[in-house]
PDB file of N, CA and C in Angstrom:
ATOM      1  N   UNK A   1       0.818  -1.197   0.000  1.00  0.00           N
ATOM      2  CA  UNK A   1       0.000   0.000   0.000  1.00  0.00           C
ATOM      3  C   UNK A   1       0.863   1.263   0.000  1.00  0.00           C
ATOM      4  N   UNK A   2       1.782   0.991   0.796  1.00  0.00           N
ATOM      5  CA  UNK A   2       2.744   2.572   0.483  1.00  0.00           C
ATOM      6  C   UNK A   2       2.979   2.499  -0.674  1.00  0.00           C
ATOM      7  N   UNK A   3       4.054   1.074  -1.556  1.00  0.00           N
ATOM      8  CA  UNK A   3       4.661   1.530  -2.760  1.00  0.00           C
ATOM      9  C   UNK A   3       3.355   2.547  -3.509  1.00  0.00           C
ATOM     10  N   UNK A   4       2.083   1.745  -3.584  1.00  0.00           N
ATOM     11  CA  UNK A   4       0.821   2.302  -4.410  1.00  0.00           C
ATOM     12  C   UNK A   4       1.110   4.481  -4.099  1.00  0.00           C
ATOM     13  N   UNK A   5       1.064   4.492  -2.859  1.00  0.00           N
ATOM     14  CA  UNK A   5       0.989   5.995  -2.587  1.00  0.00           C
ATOM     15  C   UNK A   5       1.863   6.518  -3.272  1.00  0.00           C
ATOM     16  N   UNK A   6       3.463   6.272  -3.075  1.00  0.00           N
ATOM     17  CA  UNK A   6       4.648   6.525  -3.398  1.00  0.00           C
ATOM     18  C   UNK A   6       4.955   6.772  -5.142  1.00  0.00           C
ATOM     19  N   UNK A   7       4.201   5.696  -5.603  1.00  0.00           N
ATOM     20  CA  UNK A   7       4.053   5.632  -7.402  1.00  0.00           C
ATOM     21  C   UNK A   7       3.186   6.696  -7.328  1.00  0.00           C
ATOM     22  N   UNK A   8       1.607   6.762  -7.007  1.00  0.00           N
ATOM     23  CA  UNK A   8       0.955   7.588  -7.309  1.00  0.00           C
ATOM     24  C   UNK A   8       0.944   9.252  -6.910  1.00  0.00           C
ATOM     25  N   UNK A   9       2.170   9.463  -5.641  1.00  0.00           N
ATOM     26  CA  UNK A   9       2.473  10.333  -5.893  1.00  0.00           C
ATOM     27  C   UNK A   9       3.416  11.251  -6.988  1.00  0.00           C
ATOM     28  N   UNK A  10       4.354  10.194  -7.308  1.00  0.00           N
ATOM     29  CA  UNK A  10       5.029  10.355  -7.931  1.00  0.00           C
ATOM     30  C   UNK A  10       4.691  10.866  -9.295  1.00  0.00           C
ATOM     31  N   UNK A  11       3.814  10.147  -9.966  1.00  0.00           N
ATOM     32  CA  UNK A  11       3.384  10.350 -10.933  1.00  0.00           C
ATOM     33  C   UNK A  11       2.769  11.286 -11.345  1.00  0.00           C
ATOM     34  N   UNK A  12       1.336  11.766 -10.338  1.00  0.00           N
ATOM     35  CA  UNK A  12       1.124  12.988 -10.291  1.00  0.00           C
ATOM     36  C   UNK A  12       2.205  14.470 -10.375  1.00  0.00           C
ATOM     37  N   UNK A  13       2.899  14.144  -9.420  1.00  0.00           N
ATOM     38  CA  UNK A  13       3.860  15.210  -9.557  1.00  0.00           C
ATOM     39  C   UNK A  13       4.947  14.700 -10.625  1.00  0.00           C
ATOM     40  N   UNK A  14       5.052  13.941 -11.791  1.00  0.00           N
ATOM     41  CA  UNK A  14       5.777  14.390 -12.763  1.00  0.00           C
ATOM     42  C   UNK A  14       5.180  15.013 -13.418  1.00  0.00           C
ATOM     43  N   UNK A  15       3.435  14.149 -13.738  1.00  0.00           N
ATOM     44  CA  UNK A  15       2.900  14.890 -14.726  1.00  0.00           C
ATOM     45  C   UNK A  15       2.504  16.158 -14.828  1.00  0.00           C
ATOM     46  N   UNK A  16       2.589  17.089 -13.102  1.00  0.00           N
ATOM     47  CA  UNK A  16       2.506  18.275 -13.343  1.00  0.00           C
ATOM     48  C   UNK A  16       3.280  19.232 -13.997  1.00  0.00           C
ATOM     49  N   UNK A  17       4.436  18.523 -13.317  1.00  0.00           N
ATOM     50  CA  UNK A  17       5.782  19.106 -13.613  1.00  0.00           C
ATOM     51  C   UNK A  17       6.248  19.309 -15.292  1.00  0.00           C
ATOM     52  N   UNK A  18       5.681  18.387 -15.800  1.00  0.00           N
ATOM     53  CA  UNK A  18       5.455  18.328 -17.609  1.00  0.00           C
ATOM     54  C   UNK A  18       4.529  19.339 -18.152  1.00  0.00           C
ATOM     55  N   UNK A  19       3.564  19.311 -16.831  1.00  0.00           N
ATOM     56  CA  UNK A  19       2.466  20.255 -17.661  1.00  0.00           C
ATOM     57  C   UNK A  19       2.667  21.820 -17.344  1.00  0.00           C
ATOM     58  N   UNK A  20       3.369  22.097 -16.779  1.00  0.00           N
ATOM     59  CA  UNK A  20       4.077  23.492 -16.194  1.00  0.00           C
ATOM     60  C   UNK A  20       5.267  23.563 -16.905  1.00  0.00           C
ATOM     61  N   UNK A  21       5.905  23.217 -17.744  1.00  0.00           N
ATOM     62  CA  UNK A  21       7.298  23.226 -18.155  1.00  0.00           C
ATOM     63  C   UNK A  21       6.463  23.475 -19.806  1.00  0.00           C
ATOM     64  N   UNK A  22       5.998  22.656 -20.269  1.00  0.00           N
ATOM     65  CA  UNK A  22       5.591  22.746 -21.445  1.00  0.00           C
ATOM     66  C   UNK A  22       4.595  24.226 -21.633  1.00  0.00           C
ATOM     67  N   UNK A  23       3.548  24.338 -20.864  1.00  0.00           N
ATOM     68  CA  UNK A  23       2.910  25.308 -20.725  1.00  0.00           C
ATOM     69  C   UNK A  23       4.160  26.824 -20.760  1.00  0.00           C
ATOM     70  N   UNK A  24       4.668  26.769 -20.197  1.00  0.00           N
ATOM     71  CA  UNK A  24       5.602  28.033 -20.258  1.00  0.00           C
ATOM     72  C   UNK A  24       6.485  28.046 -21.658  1.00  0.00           C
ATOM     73  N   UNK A  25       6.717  26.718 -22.221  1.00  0.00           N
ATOM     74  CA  UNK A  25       7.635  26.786 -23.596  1.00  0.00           C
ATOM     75  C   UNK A  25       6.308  27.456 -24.625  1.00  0.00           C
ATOM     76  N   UNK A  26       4.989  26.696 -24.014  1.00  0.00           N
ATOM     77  CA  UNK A  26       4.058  27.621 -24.770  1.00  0.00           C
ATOM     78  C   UNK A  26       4.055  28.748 -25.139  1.00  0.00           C
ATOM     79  N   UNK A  27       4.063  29.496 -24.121  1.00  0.00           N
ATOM     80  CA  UNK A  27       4.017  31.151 -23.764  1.00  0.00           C
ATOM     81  C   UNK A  27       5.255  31.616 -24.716  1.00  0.00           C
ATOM     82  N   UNK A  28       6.422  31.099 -24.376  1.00  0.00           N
ATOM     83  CA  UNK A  28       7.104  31.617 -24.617  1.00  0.00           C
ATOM     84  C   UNK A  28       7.393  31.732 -26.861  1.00  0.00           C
ATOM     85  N   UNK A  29       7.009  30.595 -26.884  1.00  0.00           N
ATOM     86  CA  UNK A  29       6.862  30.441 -28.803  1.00  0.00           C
ATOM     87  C   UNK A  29       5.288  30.970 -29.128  1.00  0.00           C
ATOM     88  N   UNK A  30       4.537  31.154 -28.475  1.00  0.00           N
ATOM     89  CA  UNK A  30       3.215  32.163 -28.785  1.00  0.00           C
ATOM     90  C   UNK A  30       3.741  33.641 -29.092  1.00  0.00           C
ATOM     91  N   UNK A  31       5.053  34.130 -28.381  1.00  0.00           N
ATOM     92  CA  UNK A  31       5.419  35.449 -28.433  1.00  0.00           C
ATOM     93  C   UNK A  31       6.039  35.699 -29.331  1.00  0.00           C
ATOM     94  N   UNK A  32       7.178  34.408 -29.663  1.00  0.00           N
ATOM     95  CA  UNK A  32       7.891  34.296 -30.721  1.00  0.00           C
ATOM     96  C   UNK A  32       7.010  34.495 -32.519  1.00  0.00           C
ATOM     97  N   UNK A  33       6.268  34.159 -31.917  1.00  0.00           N
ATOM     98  CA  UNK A  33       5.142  33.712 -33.230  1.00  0.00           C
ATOM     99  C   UNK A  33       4.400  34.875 -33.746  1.00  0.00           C
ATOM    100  N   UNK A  34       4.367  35.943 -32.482  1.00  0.00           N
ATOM    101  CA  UNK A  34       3.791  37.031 -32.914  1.00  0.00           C
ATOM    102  C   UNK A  34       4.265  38.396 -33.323  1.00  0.00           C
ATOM    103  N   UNK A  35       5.590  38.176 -32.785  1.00  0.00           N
ATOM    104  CA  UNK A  35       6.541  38.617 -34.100  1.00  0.00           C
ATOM    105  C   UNK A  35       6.580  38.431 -34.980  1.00  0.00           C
ATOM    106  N   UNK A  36       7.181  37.379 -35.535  1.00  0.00           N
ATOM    107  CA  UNK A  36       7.002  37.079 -36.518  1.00  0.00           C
ATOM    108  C   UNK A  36       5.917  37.456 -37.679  1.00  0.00           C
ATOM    109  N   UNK A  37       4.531  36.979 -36.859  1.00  0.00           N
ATOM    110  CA  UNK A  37       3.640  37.653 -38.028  1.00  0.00           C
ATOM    111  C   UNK A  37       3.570  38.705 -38.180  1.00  0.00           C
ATOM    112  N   UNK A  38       3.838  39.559 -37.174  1.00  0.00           N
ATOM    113  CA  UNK A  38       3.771  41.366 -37.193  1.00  0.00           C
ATOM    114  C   UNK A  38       5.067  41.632 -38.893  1.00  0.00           C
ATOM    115  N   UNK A  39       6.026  40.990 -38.522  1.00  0.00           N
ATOM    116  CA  UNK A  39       6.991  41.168 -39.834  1.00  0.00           C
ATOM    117  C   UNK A  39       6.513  40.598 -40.923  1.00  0.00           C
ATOM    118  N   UNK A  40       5.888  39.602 -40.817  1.00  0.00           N
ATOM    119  CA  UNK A  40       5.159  39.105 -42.328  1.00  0.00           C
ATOM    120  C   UNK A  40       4.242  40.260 -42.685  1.00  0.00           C
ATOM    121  N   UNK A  41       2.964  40.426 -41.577  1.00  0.00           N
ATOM    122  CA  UNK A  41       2.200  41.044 -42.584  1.00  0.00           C
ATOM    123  C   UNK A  41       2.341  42.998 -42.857  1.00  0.00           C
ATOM    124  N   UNK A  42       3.418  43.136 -42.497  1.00  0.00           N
ATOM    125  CA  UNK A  42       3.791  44.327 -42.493  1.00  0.00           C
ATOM    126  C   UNK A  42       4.472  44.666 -44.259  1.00  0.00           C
ATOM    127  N   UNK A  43       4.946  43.606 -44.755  1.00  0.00           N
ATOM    128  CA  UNK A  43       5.741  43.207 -46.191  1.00  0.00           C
ATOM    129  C   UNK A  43       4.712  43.241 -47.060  1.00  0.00           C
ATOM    130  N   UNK A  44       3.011  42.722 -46.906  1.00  0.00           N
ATOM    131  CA  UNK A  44       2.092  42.767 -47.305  1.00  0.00           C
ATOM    132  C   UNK A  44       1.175  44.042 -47.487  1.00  0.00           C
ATOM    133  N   UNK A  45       1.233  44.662 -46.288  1.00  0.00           N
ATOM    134  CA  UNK A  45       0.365  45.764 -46.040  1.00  0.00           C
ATOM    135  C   UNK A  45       1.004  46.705 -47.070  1.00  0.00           C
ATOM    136  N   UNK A  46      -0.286  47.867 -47.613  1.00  0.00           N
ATOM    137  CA  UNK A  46       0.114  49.596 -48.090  1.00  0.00           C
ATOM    138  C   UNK A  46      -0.036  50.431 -47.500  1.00  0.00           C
ATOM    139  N   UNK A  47      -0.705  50.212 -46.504  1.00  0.00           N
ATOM    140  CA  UNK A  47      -0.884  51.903 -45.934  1.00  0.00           C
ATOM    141  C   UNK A  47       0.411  51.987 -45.088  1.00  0.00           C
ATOM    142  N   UNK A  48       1.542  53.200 -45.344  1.00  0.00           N
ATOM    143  CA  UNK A  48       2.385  52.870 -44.535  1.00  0.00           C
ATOM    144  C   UNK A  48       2.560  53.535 -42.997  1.00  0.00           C
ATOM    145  N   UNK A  49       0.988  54.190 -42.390  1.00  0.00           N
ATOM    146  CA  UNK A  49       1.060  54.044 -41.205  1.00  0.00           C
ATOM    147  C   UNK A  49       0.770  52.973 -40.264  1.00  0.00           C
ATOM    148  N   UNK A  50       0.164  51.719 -40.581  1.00  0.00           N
ATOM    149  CA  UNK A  50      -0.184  50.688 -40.563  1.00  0.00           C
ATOM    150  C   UNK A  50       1.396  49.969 -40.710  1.00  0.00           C
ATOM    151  N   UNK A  51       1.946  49.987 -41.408  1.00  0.00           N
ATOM    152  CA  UNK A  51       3.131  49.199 -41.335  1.00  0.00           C
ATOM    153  C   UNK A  51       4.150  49.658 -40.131  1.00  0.00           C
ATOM    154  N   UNK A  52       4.267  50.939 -40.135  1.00  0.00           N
ATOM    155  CA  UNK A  52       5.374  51.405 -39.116  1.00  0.00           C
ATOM    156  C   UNK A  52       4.632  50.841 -37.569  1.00  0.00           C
ATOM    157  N   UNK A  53       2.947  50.914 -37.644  1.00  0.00           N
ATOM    158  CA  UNK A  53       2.592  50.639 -36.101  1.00  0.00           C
ATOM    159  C   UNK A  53       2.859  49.370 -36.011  1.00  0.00           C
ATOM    160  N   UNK A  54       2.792  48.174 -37.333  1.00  0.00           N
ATOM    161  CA  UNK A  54       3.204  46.562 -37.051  1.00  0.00           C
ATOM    162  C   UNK A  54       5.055  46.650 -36.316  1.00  0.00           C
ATOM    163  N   UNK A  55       5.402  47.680 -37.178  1.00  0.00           N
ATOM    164  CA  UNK A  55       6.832  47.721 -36.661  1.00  0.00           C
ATOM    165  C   UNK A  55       6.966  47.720 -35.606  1.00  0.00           C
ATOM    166  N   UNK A  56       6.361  48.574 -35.142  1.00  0.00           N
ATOM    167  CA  UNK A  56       6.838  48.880 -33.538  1.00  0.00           C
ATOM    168  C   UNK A  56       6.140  48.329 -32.537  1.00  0.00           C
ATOM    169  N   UNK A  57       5.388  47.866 -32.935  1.00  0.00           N
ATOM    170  CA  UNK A  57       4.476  46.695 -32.191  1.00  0.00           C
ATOM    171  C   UNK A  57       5.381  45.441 -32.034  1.00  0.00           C
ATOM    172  N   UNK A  58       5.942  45.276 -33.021  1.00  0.00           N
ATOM    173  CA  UNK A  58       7.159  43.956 -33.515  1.00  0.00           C
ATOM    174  C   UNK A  58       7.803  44.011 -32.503  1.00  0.00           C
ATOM    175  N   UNK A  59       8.317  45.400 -32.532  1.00  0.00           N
ATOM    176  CA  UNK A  59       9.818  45.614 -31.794  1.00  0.00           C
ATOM    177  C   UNK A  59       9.710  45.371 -30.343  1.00  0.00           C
ATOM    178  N   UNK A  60       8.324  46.294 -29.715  1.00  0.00           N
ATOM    179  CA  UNK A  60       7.458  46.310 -28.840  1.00  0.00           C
ATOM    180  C   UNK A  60       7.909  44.839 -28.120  1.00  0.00           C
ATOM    181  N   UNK A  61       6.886  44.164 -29.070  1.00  0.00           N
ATOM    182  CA  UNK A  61       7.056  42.749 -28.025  1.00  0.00           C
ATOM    183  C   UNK A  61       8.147  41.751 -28.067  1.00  0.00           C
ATOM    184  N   UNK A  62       9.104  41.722 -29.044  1.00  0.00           N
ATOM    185  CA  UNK A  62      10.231  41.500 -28.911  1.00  0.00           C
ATOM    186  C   UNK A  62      10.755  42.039 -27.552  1.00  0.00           C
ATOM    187  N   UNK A  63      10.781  43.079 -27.151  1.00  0.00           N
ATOM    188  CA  UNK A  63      11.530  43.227 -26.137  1.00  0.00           C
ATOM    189  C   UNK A  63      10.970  43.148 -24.829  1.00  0.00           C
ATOM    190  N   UNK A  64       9.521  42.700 -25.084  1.00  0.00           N
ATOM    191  CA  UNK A  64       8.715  42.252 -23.790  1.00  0.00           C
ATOM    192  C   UNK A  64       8.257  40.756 -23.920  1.00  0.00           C
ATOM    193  N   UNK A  65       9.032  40.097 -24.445  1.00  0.00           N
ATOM    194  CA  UNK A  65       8.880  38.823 -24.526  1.00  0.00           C
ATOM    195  C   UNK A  65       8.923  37.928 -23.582  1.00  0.00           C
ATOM    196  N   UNK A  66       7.862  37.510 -23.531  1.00  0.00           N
ATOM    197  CA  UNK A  66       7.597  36.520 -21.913  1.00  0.00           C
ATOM    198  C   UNK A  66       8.794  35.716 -21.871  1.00  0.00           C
ATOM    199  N   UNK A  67       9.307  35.691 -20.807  1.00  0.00           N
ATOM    200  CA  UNK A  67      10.605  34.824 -19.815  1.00  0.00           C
ATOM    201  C   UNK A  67       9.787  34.125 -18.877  1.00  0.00           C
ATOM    202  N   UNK A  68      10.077  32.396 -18.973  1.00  0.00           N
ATOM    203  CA  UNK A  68       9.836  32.516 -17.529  1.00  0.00           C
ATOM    204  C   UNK A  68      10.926  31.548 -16.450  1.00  0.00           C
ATOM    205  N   UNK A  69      11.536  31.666 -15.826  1.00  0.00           N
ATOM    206  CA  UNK A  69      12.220  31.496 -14.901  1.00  0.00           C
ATOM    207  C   UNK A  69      12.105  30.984 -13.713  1.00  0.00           C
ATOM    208  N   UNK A  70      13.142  30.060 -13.477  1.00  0.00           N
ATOM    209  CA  UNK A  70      13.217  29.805 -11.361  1.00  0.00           C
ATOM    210  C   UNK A  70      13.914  30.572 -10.673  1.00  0.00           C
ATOM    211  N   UNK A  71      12.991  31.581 -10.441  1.00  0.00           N
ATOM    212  CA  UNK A  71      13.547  32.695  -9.533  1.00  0.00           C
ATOM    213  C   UNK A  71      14.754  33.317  -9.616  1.00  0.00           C
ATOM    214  N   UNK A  72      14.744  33.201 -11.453  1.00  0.00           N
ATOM    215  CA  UNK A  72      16.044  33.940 -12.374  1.00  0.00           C
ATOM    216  C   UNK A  72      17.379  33.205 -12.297  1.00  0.00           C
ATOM    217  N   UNK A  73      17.047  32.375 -11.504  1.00  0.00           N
ATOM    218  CA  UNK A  73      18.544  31.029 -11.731  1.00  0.00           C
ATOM    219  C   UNK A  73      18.512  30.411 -13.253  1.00  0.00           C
ATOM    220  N   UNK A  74      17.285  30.020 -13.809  1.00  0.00           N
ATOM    221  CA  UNK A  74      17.636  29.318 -15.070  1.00  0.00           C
ATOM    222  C   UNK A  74      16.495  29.305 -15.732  1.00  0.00           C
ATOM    223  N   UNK A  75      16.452  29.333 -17.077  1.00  0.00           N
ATOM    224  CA  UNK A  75      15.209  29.860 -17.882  1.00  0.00           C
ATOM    225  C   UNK A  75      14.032  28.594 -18.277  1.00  0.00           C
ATOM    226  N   UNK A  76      12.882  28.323 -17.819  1.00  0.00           N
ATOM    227  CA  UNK A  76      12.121  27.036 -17.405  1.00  0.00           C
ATOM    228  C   UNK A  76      11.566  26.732 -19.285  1.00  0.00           C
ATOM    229  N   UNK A  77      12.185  25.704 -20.091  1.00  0.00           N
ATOM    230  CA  UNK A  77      11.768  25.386 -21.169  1.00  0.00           C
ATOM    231  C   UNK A  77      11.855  24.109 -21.594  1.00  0.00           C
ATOM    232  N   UNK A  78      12.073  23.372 -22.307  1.00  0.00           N
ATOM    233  CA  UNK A  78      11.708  22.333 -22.802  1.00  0.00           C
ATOM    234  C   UNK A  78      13.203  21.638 -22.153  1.00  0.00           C
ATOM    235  N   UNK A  79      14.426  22.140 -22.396  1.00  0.00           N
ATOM    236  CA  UNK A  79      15.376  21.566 -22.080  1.00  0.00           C
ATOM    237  C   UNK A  79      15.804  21.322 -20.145  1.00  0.00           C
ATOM    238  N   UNK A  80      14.818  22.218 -19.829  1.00  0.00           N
ATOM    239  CA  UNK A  80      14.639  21.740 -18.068  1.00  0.00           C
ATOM    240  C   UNK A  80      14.099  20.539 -18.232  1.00  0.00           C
ATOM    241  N   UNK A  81      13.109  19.898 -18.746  1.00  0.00           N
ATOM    242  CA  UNK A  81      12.860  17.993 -18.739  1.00  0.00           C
ATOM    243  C   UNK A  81      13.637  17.543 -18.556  1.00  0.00           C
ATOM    244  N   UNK A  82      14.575  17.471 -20.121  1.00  0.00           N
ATOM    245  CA  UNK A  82      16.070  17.009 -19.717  1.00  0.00           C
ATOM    246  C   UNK A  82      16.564  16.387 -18.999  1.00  0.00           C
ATOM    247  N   UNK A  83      17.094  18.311 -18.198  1.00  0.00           N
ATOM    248  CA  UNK A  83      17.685  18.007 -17.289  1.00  0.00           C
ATOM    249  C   UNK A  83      17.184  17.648 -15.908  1.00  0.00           C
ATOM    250  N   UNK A  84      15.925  17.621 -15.939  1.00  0.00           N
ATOM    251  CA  UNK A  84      15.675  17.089 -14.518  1.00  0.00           C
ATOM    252  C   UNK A  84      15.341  15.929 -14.019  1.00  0.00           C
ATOM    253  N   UNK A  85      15.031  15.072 -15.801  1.00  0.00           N
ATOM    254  CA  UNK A  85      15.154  13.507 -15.688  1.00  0.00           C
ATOM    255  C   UNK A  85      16.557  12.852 -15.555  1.00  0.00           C
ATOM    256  N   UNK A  86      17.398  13.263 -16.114  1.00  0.00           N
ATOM    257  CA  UNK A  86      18.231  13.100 -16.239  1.00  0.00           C
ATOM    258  C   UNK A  86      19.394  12.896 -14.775  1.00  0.00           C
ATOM    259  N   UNK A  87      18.857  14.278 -14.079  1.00  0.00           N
ATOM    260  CA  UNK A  87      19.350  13.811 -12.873  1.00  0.00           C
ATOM    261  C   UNK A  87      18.472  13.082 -11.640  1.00  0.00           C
ATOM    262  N   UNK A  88      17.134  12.777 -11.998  1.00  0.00           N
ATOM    263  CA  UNK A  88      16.623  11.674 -11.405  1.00  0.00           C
ATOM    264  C   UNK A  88      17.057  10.404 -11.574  1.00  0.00           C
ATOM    265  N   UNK A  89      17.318  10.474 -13.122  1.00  0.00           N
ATOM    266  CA  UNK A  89      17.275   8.809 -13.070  1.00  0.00           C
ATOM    267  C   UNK A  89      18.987   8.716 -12.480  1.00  0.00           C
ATOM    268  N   UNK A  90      20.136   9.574 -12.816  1.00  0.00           N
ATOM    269  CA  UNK A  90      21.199   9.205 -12.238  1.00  0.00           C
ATOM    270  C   UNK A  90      21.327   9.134 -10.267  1.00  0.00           C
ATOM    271  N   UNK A  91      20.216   9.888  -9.583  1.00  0.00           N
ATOM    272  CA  UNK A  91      20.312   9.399  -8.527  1.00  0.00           C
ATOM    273  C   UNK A  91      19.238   7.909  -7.991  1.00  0.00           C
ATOM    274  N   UNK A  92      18.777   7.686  -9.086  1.00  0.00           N
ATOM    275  CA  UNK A  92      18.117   6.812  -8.433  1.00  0.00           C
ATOM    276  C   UNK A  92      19.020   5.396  -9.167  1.00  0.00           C
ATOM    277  N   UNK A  93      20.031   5.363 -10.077  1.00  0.00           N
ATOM    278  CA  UNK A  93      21.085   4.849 -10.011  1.00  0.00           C
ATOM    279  C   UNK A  93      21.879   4.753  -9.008  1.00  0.00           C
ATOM    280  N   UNK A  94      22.344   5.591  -8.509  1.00  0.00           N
ATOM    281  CA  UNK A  94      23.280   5.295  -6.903  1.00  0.00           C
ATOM    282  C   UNK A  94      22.658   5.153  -5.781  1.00  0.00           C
ATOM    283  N   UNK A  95      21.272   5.490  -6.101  1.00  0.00           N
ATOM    284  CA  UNK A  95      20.593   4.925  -4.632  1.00  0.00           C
ATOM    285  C   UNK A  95      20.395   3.380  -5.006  1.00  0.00           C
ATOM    286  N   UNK A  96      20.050   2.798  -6.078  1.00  0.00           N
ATOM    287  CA  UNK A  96      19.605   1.465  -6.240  1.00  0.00           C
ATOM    288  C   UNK A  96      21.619   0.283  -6.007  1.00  0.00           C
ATOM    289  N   UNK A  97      22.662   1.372  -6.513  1.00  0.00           N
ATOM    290  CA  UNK A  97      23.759   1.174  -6.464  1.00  0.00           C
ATOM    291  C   UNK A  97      24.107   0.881  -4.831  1.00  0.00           C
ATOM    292  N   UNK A  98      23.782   1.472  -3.950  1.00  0.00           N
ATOM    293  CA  UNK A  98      23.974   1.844  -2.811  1.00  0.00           C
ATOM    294  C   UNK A  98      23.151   0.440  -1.670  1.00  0.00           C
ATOM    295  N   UNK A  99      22.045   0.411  -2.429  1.00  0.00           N
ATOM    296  CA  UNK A  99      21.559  -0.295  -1.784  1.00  0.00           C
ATOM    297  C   UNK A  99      21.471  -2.016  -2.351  1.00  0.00           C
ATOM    298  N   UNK A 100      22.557  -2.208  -3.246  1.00  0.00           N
ATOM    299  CA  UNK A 100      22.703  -3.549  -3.862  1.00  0.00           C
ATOM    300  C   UNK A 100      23.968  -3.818  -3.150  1.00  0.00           C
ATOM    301  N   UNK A 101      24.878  -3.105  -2.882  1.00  0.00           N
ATOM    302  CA  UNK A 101      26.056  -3.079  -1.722  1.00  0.00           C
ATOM    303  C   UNK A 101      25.609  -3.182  -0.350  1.00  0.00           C
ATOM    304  N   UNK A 102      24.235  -3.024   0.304  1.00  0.00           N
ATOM    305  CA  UNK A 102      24.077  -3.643   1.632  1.00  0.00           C
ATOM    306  C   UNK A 102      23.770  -4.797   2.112  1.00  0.00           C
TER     307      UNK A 102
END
């Protein structure tokens, strides 16, 4: 009955942890994206007060482009999975290591 708790906690809290990591890579290529179109359809447009406001709208959110961060230590995106499986599964290598030596 514990292992049951122990898995099912576990699990829960990866899958949040996936769904908060991804969610923010969201945010962050939604912003990317809307640049972008601001420069596409600015190449399209004639009226050229309409183009200069895509411009600076462009520029605008370019430089307010959602970040999001752990408390500015490291920038939370797709490559935090990675690394945070990565160093799970290597400690749960030396713990399983650790405990085949007792």
């Amino acid at each position: 009955m514990v292992f049951v708790n122990y898995a099912l906690y576990s699990t829960i809290y990866t899958i949040s942890t996936i769904a908060i990591v991804m969610s923010c890579d969201g945010v962050e290529e939604s912003g990317k994206k809307i640049v972008k179109t601001c420069f596409l359809y600015q190449e399209v447009l004639e009226k050229p007060w309409l183009k200069q406001d895509l411009i600076l709208f462009a520029k605008f959110t370019k430089q307010l482009a959602p970040k999001f961060s752990a408390a500015g230590f490291f920038q939370i995106n797709q490559s935090v999975l990675s690394t945070l499986f990565s160093a799970v599964i290597t400690y749960l290598i030396i713990i399983l290591q650790f405990n085949m030596t007792l």
